[in-house]
Protein backbone atom coordinates (compact mmCIF):
# COMPACT_ATOMS: atom_id res chain seq x y z
CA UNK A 1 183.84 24.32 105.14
CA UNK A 2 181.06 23.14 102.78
CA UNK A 3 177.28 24.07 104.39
CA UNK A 4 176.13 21.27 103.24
CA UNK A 5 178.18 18.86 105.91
CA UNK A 6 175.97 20.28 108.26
CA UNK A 7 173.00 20.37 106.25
CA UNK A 8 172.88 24.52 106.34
CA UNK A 9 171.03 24.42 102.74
CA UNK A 10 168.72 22.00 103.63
CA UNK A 11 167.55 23.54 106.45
CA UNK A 12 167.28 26.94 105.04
CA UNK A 13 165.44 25.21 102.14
CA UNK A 14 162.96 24.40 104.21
CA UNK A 15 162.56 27.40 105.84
CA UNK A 16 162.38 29.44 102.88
CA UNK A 17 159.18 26.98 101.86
CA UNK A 18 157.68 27.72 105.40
CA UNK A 19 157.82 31.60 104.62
CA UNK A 20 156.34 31.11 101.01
CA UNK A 21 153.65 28.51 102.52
CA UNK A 22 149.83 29.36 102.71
CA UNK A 23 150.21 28.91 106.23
CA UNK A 24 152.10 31.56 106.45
CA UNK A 25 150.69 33.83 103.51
CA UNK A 26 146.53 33.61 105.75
CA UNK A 27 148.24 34.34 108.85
CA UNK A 28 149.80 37.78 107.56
CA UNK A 29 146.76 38.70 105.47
CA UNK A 30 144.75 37.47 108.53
CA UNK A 31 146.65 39.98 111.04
CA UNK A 32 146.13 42.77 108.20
CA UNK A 33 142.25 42.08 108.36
CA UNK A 34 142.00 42.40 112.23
CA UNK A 35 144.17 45.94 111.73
CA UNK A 36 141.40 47.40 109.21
CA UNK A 37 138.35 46.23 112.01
CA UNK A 38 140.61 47.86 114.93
CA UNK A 39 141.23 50.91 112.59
CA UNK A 40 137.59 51.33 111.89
CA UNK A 41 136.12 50.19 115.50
CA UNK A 42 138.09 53.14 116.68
CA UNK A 43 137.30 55.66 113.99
CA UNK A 44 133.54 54.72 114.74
CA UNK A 45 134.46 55.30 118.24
CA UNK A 46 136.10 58.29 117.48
CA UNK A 47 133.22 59.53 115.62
CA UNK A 48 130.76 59.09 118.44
CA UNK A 49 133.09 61.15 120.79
CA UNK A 50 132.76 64.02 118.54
CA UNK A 51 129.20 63.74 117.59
CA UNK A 52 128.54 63.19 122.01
CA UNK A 53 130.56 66.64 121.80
CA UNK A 54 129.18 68.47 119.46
CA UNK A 55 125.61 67.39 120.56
CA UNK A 56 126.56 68.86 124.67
CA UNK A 57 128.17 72.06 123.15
CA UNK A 58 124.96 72.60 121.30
CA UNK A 59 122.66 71.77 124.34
CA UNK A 60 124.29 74.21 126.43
CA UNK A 61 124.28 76.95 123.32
CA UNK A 62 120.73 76.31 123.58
CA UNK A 63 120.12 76.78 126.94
CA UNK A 64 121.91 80.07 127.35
CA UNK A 65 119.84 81.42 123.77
CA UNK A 66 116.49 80.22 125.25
CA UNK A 67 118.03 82.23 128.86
CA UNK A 68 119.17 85.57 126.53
CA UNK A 69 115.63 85.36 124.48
CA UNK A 70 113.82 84.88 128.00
CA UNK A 71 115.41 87.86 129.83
CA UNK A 72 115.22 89.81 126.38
CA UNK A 73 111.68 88.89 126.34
CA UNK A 74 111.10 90.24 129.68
CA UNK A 75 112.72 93.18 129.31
CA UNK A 76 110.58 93.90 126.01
CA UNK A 77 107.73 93.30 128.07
CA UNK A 78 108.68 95.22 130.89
CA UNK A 79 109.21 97.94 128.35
CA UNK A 80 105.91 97.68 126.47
CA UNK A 81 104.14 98.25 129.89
CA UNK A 82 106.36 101.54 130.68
CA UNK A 83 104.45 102.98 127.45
CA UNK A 84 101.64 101.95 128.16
CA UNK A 85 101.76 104.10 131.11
CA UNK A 86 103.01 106.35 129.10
CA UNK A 87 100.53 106.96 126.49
CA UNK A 88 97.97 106.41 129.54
CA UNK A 89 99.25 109.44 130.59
CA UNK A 90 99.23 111.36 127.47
CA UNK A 91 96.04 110.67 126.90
CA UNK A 92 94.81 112.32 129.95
CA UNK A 93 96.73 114.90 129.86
CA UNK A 94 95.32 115.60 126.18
CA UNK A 95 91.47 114.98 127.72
CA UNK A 96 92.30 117.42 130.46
CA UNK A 97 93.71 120.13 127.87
CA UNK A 98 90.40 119.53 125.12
CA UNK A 99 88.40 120.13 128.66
CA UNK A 100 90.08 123.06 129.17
CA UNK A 101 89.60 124.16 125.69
CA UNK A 102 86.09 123.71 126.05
CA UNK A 103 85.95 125.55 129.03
CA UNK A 104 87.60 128.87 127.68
CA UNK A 105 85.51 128.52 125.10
CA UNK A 106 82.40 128.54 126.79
CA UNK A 107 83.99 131.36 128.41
CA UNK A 108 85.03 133.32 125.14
CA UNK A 109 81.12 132.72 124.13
CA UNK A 110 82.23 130.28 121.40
CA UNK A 111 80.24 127.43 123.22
CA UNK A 112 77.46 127.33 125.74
CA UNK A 113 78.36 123.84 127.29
CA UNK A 114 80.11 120.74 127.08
CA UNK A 115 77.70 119.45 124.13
CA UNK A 116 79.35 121.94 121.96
CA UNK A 117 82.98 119.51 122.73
CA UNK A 118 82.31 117.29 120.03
CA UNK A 119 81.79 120.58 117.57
CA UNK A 120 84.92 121.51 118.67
CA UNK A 121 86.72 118.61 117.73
CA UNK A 122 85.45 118.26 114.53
CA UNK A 123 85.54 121.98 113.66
CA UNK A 124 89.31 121.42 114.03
CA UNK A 125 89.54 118.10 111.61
CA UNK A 126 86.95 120.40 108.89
CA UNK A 127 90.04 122.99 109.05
CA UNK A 128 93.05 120.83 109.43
CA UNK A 129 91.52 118.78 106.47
CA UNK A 130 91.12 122.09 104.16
CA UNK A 131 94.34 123.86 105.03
CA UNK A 132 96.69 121.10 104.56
CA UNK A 133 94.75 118.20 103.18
CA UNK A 134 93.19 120.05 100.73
CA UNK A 135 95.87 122.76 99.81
CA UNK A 136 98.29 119.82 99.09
CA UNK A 137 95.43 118.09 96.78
CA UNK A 138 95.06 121.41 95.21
CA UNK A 139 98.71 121.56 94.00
CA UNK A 140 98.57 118.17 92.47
CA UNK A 141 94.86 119.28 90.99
CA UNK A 142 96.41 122.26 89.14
CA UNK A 143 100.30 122.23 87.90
CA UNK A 144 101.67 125.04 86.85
CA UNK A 145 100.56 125.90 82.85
CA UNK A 146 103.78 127.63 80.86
CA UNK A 147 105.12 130.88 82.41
CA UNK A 148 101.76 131.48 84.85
CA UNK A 149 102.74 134.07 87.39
CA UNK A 150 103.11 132.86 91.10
CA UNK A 151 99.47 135.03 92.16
CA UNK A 152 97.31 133.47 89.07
CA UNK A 153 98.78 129.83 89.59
CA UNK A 154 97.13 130.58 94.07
CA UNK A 155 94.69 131.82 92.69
CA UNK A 156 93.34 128.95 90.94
CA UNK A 157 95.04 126.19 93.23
CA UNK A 158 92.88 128.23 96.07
CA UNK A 159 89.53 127.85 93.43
CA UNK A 160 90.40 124.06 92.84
CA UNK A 161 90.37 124.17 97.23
CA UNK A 162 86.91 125.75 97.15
CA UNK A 163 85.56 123.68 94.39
CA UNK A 164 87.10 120.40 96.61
CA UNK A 165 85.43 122.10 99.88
CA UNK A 166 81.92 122.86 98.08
CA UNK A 167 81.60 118.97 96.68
CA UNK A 168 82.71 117.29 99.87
CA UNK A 169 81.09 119.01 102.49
CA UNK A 170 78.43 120.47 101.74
CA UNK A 171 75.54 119.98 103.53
CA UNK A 172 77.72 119.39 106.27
CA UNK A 173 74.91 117.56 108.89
CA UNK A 174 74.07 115.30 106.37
CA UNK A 175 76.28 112.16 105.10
CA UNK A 176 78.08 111.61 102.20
CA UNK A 177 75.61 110.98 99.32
CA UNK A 178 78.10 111.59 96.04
CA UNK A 179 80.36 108.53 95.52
CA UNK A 180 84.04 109.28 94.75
CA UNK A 181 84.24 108.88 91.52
CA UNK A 182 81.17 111.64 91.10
CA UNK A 183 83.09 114.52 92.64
CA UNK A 184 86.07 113.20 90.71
CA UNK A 185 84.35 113.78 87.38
CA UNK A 186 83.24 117.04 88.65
CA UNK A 187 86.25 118.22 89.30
CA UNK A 188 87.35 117.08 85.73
CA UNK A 189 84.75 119.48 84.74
CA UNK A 190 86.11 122.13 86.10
CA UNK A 191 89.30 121.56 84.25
CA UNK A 192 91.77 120.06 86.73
CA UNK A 193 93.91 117.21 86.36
CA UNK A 194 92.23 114.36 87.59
CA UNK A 195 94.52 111.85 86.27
CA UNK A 196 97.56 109.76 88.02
CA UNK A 197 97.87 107.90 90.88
CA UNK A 198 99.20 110.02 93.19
CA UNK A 199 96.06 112.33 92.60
CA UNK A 200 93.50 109.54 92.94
CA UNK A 201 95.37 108.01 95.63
CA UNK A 202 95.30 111.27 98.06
CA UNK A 203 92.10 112.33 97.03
CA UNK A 204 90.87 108.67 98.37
CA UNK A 205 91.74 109.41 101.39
CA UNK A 206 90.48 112.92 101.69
CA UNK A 207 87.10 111.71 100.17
CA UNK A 208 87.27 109.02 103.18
CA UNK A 209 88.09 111.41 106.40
CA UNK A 210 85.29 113.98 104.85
CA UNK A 211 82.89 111.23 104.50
CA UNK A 212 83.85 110.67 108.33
CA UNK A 213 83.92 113.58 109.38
CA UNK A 214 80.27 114.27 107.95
CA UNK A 215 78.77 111.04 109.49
CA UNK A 216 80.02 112.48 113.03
CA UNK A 217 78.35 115.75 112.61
CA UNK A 218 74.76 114.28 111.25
CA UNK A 219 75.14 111.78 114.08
CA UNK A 220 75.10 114.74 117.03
CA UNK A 221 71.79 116.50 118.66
CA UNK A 222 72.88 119.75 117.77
CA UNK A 223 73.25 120.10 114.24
CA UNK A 224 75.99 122.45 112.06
CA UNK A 225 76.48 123.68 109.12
CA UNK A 226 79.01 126.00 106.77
CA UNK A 227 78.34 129.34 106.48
CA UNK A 228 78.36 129.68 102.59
CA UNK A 229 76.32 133.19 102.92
CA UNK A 230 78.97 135.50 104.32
CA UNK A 231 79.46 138.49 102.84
CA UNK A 232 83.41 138.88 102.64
CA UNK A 233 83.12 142.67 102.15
CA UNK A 234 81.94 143.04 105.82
CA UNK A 235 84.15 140.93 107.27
CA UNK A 236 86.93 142.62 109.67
CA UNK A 237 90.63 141.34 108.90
CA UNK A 238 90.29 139.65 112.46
CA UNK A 239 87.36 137.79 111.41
CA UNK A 240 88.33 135.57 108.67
CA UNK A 241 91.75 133.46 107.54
CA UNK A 242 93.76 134.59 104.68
CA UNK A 243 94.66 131.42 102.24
CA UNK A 244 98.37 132.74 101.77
CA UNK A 245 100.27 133.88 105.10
CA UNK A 246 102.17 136.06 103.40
CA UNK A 247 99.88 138.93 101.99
CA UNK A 248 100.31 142.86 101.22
CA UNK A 249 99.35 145.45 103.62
CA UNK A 250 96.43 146.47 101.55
CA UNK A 251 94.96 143.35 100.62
CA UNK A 252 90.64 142.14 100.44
CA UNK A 253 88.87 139.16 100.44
CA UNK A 254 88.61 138.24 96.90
CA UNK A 255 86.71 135.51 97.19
CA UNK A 256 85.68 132.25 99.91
CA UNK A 257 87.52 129.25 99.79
CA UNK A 258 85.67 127.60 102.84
CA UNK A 259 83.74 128.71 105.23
CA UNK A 260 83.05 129.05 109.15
CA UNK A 261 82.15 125.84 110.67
CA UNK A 262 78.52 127.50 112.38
CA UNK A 263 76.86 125.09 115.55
CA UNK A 264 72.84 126.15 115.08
CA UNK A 265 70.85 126.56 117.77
CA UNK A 266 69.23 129.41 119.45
CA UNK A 267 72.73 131.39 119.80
CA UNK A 268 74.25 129.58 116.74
CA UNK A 269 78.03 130.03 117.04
CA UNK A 270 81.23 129.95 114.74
CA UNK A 271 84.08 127.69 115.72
CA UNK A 272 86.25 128.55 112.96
CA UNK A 273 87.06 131.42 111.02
CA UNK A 274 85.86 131.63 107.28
CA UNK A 275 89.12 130.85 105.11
CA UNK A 276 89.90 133.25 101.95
CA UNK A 277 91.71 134.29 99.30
CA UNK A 278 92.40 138.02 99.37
CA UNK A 279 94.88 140.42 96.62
CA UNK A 280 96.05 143.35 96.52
CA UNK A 281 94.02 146.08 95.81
CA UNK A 282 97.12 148.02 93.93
CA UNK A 283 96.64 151.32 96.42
CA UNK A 284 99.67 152.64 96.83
């Protein structure tokens, strides 16, 4: 049977031109257009779900830091005020043991009364200061010179100490009147080794707690000074402090590296043994 009795090809004729109108073509690309605006609408959508998210997570992250850093906070304070106690406490303890050290002295006839406390306290920084302050600016002063034997290389650290102790306190009641740089060149003078920052760096600071230390004594009633006069061959070995601990049996003062720390007065009184260098005297 032919399609055309029925008029098959005509009809599909037409509706092959139907499907290759522009009607049709704008409806298609129309339906594709409204896809893309869905697609995006929800991506946008989508995107604002996840930024909403992100921004609660991070509120409540937030929340429980500022919480941690609060208790943390408290806890530092809390902490803080436990050593404040503390030191509170070791500060009395350390007023109630410099009382007591008063006390035996006044006792021991080193001091007459509690005027003489202040003495005592500095007598203590004059020899702290020279037997570790001083002794470690002495090493640095005077290096060891090709194969100088272990007494002659004490002997003149101990010198360099003396020469140190002379220059920066002496007179002891009155205040510091050389600047730093003087006793420096001094001490260059004698032939020590000024030079390098390490030197000039401690020695700063010594020259600054001596200066100190001298404005505290001028600034008290009772004025003090260092004994410079003793005679060293009179001294008993009880009575003065040896520069090296280690020393022979037989050893003598050989010479005064610094002196007793002397409160004047009408009973002036030592509050610190004279410091010195003593050798062998080679008795067998």
């Amino acid at each position: 049977m032919d399609r055309s009795t029925y008029g098959f090809d005509s009809e599909d004729q037409e509706h092959d031109e139907f499907m290759e109108s522009d009607n049709t073509r704008g409806w298609g690309a129309g339906r594709k257009e409204r896809n893309k605006r869905d697609t995006a609408a929800w991506c946008l959508w989508l995107r604002e779900q996840v930024a909403e998210d992100i921004k609660r997570q991070s509120a409540t992250l937030t929340t429980r830091t500022e919480a941690r850093t609060e208790a943390l906070q408290r806890s530092v304070d809390s902490l803080g005020k436990r050593l404040d106690a503390v030191a509170r406490n070791v500060d009395l303890l350390l007023d109630a043991l410099r009382d007591q050290g008063v006390r035996d002295a006044i006792d021991a006839g080193r001091a007459t009364s509690d005027v003489h406390r202040r003495h005592l306290e500095l007598a203590q920084t004059y020899r702290t200061l020279v037997t570790q302050a001083l002794r470690d600016l002495g090493r640095l002063l005077c290096p060891k010179v090709g194969d100088e034997g272990r007494t002659e290389l004490a002997r003149r650290r101990a010198q360099a100490v003396a020469h140190l102790v002379a220059l920066l306190f002496q007179p002891l009641d009155q205040p510091m009147s050389s600047t730093q740089e003087e006793i420096v060149d001094r001490l260059r003078a004698f032939g020590l080794a000024t030079e390098g920052t390490q030197v000039r760096g401690q020695f700063a600071a010594v020259f600054r707690r001596a200066a100190e230390l001298r404005e505290g004594v001028a600034g008290l009633a009772l004025s003090a000074e260092l004994d410079f006069a003793v005679d060293l061959t009179a001294l008993p070995a009880d009575h003065y402090q040896p520069w090296e601990e280690q020393q022979a049996d037989d050893a003598q003062p050989e010479f005064l590296i610094a002196p007793a720390y002397v409160v004047g007065g009408d009973r002036p009184q030592s509050l610190s043994r004279p410091i010195v260098f003593v050798t062998s005297t080679g008795r067998p």
